[in-house]
C-alpha atoms as a PDB file:
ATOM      1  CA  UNK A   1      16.396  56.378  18.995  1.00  0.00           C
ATOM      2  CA  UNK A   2      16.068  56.044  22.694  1.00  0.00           C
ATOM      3  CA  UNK A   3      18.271  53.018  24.203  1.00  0.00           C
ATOM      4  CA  UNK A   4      15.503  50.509  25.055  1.00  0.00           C
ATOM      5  CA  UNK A   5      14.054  51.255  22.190  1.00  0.00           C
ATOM      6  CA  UNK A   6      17.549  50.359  20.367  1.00  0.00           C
ATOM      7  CA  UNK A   7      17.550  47.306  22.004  1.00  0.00           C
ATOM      8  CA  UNK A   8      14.320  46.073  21.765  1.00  0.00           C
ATOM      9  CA  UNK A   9      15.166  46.895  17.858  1.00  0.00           C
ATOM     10  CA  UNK A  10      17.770  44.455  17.650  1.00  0.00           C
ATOM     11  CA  UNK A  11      15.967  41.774  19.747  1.00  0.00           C
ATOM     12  CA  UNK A  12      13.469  41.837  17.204  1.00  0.00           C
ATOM     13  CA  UNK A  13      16.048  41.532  14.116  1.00  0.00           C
ATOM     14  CA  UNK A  14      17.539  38.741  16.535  1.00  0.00           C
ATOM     15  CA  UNK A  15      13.931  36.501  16.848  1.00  0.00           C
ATOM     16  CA  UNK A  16      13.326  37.113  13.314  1.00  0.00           C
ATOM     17  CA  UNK A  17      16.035  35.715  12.103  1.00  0.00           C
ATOM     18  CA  UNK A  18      16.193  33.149  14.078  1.00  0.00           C
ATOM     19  CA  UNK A  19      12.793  31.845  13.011  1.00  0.00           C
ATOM     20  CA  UNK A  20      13.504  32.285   9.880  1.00  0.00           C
ATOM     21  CA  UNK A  21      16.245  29.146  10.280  1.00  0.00           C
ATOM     22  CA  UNK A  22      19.741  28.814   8.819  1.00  0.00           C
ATOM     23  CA  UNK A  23      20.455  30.238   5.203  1.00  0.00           C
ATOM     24  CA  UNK A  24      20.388  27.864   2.350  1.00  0.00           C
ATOM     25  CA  UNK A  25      23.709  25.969   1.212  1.00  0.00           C
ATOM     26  CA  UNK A  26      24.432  27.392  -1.923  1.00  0.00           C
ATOM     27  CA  UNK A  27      27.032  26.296  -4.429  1.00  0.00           C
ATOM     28  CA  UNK A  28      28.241  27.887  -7.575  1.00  0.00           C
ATOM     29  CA  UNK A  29      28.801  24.689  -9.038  1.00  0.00           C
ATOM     30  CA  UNK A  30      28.325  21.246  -7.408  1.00  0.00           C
ATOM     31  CA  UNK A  31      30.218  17.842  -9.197  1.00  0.00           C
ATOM     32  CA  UNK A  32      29.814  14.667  -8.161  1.00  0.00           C
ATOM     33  CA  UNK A  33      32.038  11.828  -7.645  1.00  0.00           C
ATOM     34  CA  UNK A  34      31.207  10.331 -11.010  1.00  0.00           C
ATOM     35  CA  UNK A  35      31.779  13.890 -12.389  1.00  0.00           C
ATOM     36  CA  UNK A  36      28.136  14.914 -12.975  1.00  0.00           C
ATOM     37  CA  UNK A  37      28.301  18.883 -12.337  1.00  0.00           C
ATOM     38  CA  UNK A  38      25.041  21.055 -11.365  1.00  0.00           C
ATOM     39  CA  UNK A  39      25.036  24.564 -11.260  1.00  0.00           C
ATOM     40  CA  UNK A  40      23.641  27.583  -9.378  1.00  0.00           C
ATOM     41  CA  UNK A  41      22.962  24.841  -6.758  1.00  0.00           C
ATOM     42  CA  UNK A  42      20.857  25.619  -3.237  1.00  0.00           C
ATOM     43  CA  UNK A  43      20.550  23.170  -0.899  1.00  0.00           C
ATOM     44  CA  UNK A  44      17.040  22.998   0.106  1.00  0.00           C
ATOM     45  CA  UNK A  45      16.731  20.131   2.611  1.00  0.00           C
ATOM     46  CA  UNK A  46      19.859  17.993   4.066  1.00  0.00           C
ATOM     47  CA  UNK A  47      18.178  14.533   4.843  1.00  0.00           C
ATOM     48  CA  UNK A  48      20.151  12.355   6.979  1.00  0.00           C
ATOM     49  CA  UNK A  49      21.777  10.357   4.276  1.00  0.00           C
ATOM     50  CA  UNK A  50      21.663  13.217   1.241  1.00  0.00           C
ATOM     51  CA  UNK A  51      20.880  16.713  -0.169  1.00  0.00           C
ATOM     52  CA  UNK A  52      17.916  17.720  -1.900  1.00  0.00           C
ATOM     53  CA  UNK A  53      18.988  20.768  -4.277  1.00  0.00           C
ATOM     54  CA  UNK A  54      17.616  22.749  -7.067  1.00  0.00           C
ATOM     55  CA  UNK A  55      19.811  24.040  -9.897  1.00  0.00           C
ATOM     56  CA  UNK A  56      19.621  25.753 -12.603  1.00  0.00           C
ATOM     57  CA  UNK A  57      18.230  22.688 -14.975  1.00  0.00           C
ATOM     58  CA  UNK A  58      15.538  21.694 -12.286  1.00  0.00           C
ATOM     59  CA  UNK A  59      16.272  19.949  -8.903  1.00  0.00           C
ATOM     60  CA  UNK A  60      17.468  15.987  -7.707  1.00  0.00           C
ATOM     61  CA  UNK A  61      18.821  14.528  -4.605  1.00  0.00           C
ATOM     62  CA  UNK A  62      22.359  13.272  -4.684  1.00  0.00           C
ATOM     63  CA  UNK A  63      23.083  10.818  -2.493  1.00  0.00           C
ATOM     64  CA  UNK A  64      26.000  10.998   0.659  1.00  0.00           C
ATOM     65  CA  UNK A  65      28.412   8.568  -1.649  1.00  0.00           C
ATOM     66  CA  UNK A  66      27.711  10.370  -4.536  1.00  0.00           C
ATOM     67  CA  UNK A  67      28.916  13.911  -2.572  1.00  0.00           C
ATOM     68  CA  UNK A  68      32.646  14.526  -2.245  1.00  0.00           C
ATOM     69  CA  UNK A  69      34.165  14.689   0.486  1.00  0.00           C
ATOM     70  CA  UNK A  70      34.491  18.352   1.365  1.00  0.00           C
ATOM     71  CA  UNK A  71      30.890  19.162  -0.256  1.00  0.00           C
ATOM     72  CA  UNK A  72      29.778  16.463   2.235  1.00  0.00           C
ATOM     73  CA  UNK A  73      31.281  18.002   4.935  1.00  0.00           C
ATOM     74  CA  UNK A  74      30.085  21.443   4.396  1.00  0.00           C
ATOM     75  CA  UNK A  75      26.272  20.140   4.676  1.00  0.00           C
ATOM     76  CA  UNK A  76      27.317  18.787   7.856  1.00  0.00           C
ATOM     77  CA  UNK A  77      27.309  14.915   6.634  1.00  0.00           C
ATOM     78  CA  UNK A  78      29.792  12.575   7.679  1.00  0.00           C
ATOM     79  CA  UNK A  79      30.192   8.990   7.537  1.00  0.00           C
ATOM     80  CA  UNK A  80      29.354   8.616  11.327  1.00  0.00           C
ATOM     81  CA  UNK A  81      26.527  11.015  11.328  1.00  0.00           C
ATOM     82  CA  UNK A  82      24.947   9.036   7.735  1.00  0.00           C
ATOM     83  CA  UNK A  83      25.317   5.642   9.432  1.00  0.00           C
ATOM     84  CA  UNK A  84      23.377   7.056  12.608  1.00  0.00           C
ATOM     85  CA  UNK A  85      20.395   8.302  10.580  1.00  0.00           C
ATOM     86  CA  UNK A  86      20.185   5.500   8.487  1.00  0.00           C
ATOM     87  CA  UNK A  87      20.139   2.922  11.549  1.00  0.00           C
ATOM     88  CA  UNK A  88      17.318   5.469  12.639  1.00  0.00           C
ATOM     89  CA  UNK A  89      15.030   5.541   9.390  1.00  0.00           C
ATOM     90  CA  UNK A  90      15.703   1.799   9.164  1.00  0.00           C
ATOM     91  CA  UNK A  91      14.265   1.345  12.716  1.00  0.00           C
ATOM     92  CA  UNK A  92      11.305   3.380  11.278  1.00  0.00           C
ATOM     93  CA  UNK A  93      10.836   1.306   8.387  1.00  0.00           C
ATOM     94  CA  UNK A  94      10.418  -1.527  10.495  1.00  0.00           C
ATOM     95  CA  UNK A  95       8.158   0.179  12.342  1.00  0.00           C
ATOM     96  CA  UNK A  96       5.839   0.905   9.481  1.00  0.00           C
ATOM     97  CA  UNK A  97       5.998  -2.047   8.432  1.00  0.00           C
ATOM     98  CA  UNK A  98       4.896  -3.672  11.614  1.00  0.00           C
ATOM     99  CA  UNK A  99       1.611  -1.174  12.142  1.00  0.00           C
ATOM    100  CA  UNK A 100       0.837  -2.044   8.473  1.00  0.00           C
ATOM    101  CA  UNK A 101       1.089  -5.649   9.520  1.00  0.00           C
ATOM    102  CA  UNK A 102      -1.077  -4.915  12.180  1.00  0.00           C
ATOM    103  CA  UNK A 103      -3.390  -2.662  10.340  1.00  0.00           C
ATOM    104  CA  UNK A 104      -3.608  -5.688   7.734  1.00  0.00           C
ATOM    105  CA  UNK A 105      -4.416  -7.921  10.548  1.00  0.00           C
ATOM    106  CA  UNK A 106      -7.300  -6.047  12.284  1.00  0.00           C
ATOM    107  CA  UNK A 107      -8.611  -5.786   8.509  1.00  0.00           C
ATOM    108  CA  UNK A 108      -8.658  -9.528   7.824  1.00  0.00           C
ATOM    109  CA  UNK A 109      -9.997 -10.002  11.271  1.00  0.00           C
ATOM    110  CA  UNK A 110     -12.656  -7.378  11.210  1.00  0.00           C
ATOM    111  CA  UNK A 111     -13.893  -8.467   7.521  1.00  0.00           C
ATOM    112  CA  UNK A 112     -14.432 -12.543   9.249  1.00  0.00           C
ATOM    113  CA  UNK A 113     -11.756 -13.632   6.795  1.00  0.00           C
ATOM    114  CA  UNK A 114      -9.847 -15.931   9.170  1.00  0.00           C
ATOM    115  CA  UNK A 115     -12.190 -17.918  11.680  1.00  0.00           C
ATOM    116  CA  UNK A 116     -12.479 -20.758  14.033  1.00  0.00           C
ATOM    117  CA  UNK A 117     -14.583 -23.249  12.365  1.00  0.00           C
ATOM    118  CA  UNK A 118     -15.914 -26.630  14.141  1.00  0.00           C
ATOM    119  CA  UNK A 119     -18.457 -29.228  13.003  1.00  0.00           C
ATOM    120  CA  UNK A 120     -18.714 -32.958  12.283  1.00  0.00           C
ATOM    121  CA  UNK A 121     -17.156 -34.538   9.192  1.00  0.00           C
ATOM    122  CA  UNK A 122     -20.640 -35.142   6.938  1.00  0.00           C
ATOM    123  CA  UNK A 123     -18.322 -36.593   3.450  1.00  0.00           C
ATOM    124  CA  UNK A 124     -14.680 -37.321   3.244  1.00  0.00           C
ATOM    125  CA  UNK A 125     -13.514 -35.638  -0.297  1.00  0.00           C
ATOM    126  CA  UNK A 126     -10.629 -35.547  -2.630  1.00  0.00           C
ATOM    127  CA  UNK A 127      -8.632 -32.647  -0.928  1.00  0.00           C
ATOM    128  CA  UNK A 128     -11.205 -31.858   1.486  1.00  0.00           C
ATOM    129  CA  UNK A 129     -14.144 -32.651   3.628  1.00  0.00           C
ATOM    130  CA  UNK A 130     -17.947 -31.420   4.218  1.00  0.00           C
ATOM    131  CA  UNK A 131     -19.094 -30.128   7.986  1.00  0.00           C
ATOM    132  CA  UNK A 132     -22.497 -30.851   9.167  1.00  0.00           C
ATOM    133  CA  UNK A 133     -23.385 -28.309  11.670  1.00  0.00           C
ATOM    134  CA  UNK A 134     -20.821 -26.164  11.242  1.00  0.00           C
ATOM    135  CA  UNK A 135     -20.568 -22.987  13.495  1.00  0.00           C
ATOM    136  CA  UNK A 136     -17.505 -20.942  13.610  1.00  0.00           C
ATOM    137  CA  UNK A 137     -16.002 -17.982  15.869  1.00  0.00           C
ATOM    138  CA  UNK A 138     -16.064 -14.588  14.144  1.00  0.00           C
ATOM    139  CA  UNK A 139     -17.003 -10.876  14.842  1.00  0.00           C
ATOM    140  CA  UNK A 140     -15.370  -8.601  17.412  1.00  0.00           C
ATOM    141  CA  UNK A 141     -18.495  -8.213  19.794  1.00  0.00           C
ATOM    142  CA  UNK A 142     -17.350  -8.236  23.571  1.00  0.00           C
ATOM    143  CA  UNK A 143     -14.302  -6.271  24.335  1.00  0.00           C
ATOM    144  CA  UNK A 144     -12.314  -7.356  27.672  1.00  0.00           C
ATOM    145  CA  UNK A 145      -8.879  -6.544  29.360  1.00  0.00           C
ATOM    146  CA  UNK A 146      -6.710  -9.814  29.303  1.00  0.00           C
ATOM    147  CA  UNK A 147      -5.068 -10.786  33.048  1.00  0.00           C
ATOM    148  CA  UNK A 148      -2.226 -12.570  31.365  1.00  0.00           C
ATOM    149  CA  UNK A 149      -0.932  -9.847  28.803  1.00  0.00           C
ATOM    150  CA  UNK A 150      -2.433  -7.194  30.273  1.00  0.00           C
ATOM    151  CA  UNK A 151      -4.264  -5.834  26.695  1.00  0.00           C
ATOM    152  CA  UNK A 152      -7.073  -5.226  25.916  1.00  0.00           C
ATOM    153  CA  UNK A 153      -8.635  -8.515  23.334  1.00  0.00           C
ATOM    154  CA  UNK A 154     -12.401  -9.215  22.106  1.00  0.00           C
ATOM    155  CA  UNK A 155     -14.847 -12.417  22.850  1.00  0.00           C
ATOM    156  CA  UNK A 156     -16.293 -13.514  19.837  1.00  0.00           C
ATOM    157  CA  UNK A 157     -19.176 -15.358  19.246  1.00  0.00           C
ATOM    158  CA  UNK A 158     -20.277 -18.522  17.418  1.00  0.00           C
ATOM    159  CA  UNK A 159     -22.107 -18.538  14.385  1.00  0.00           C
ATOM    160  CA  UNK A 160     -23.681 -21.515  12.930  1.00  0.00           C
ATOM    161  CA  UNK A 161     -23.235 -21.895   9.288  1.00  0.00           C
ATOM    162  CA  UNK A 162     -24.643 -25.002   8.805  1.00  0.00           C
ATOM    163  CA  UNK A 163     -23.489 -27.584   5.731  1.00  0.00           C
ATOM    164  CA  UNK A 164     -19.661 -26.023   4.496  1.00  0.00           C
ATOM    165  CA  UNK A 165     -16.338 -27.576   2.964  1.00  0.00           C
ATOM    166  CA  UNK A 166     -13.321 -26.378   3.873  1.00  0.00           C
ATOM    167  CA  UNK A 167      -9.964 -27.745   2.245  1.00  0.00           C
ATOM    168  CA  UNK A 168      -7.344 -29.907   3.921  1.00  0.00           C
ATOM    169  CA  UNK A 169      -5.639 -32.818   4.354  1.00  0.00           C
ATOM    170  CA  UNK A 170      -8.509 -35.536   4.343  1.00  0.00           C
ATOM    171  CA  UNK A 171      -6.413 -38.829   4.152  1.00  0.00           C
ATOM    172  CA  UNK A 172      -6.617 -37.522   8.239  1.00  0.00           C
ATOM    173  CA  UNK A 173     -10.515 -37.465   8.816  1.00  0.00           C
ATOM    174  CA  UNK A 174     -13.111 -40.059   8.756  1.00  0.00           C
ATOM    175  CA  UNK A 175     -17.376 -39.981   8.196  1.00  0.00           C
ATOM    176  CA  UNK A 176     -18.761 -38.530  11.830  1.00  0.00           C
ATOM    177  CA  UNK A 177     -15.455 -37.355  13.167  1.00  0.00           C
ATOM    178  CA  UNK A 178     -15.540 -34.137  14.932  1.00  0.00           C
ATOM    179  CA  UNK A 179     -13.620 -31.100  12.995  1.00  0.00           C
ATOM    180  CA  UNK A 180     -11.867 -28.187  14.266  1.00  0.00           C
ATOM    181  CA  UNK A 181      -9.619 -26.214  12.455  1.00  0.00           C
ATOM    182  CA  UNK A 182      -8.733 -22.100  12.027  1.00  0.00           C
ATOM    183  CA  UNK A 183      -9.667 -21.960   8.178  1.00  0.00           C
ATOM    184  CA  UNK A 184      -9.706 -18.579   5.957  1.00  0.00           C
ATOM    185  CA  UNK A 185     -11.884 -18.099   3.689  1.00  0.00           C
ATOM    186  CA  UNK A 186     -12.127 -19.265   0.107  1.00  0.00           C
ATOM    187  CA  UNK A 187     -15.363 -18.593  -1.360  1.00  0.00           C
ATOM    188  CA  UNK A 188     -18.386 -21.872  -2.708  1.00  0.00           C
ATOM    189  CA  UNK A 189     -17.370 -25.113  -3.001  1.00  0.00           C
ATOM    190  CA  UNK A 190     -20.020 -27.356  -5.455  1.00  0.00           C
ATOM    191  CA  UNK A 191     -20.117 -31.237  -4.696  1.00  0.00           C
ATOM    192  CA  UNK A 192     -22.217 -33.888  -5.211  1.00  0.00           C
ATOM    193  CA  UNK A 193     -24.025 -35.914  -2.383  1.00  0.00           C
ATOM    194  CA  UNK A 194     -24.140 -39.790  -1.763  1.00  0.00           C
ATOM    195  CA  UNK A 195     -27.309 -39.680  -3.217  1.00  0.00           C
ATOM    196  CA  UNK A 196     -26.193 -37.614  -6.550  1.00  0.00           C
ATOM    197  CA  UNK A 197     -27.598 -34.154  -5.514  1.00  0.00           C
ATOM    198  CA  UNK A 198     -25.881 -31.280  -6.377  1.00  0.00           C
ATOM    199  CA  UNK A 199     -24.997 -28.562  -4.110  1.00  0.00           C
ATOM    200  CA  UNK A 200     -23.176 -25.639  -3.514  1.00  0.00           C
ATOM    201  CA  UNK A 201     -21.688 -24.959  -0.028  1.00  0.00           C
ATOM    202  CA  UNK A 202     -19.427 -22.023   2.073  1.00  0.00           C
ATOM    203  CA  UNK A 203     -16.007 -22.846   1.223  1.00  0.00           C
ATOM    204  CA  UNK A 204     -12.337 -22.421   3.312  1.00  0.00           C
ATOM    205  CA  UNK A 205      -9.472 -23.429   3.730  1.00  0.00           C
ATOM    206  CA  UNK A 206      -7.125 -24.742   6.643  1.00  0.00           C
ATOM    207  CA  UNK A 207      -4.084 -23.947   4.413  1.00  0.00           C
ATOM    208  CA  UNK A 208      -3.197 -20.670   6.127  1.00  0.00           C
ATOM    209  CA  UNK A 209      -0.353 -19.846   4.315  1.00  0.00           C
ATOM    210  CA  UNK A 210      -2.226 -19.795   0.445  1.00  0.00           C
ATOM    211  CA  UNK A 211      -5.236 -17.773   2.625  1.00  0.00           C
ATOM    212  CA  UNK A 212      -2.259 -15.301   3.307  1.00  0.00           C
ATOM    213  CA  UNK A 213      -1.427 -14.922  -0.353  1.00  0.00           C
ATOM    214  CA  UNK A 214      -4.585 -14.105  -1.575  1.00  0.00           C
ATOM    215  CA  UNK A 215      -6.285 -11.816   1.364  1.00  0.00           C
ATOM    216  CA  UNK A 216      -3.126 -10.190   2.401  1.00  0.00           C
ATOM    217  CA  UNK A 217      -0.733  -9.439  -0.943  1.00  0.00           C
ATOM    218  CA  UNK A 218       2.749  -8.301   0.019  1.00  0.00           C
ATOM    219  CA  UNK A 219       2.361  -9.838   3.456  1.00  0.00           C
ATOM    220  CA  UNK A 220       3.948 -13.193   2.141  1.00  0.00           C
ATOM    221  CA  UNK A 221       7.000 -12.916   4.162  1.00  0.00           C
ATOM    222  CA  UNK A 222       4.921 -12.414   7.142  1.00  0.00           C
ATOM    223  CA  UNK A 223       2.993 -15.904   6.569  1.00  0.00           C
ATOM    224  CA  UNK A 224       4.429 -17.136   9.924  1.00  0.00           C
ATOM    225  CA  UNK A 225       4.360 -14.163  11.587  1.00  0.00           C
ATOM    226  CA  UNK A 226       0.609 -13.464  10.681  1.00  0.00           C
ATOM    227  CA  UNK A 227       0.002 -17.137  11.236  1.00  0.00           C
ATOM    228  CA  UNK A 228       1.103 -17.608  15.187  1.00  0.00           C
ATOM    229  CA  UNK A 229      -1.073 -14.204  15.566  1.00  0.00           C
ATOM    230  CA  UNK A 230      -3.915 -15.930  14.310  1.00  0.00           C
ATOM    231  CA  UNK A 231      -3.308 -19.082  16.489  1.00  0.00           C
ATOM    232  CA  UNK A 232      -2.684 -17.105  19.462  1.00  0.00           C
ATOM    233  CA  UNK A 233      -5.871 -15.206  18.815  1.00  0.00           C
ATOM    234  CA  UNK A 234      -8.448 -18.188  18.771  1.00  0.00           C
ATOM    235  CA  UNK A 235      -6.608 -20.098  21.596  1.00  0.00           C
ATOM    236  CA  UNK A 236      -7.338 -16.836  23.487  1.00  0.00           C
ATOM    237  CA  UNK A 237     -11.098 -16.319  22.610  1.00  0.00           C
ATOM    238  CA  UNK A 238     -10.816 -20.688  23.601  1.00  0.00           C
ATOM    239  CA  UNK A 239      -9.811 -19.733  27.195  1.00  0.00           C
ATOM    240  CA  UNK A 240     -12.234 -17.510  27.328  1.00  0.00           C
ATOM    241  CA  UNK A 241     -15.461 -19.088  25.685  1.00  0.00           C
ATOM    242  CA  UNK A 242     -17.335 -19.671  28.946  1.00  0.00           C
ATOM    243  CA  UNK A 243     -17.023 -15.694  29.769  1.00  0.00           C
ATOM    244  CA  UNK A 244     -20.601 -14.697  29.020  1.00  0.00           C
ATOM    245  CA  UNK A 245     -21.636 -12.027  26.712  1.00  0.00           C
ATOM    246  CA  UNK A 246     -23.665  -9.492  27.827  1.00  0.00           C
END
């Protein structure tokens, strides 16, 4: 074999095998530190904080305290270098967690289940009042770039819904007093009129942090969280009411 050739032989050996990545960490026999052995072990995968192996009964992942020490050591784990990845995957978590906030947010928000909702006070009621004339803020219609955060945010528009009861503190709200509250939704509300009609009306409620429970389940935690965003969202689309929509 001429020279070049040679070497362009053993260049190609070289690539190949370094595609191919590092061999797998195999053990003969791998014990734990509470003494639980595996056998004809191969590492196939060292996470940050463990090994993932198959053996000869199947395959697990034992975590870094469960390794010993020298085990540890030859899959490259140390206490420094487990600390470091976990700070990393625990500054992940958090940002899942915060896009699935989000996510959850745009959901409730895109579905009308949190709203503006103004009107005057038609019947005071035990736990909450009626709205004559009711319209409320919903929808993501106009989309605008806001000059104070700099992001992008939506107009919305209002909706009339007419005759609605939405739960609350009513020891606070007289007959003919203007209403405004940010309410979720809660479904029909029946009542019976001053003159002993029966009717059954749009329901919500101004209690945010029950409207959280039930529309957003495993966001509990993130009631006050979730609830400034909401806040912050309708005193926005406030600022901005008089912005016409095309």
């Amino acid at each position: 074999m001429k020279p070049g050739a040679y070497l362009m032989f053993c260049l190609s050996l070289l690539i190949q095998a370094m595609a191919a990545g590092p061999p797998d960490l195999i053990f003969d026999q791998l014990t734990t530190r509470e003494g639980k052995t595996y056998s004809k072990v191969t590492v196939k995968k060292i996470n940050g904080d463990s090994l993932s192996i198959i053996h000869e009964s199947g395959a697990t992942t034992i975590r870094f305290e469960d390794l010993k020490e020298d085990d540890a050591k030859k899959a490259g784990l140390t206490p420094e270098s487990v600390k470091k990845s976990r700070e990393v995957m625990a500054a992940k978590e958090v940002e899942k967690r915060a896009a699935e906030l989000k996510s959850a947010l745009i959901k409730v928000t895109i579905d009308h289940q949190f709203l503006r909702i103004q009107g005057k006070v038609l019947q005071v009621l035990d736990g909450g009042v009626l709205l004559s004339n009711a319209e409320t803020w919903e929808g993501l219609y106009t989309w605008f770039d806001d000059p104070i955060s700099g992001s992008r945010n939506y107009l919305a528009t209002l909706k009339p819904i007419g005759t609605c009861y939405v739960a609350c503190d009513s020891k606070r709200y007289v007959d003919g007093q203007s209403f405004t509250a940010i309410v979720g939704t809660n479904g029909t509300q029946s009542y019976t009129s001053v003159i002993g009609a029966k009717n059954t009306v749009s329901a919500y409620t101004a209690d945010l942090s029950a409207a959280i429970k039930s529309k957003l389940p495993g966001h509990e935690s993130d009631a006050d969280q979730i609830i400034k965003r909401i806040n912050s969202t309708y005193a926005l689309e406030k600022m901005v009411r008089e912005i016409p929509v095309p």
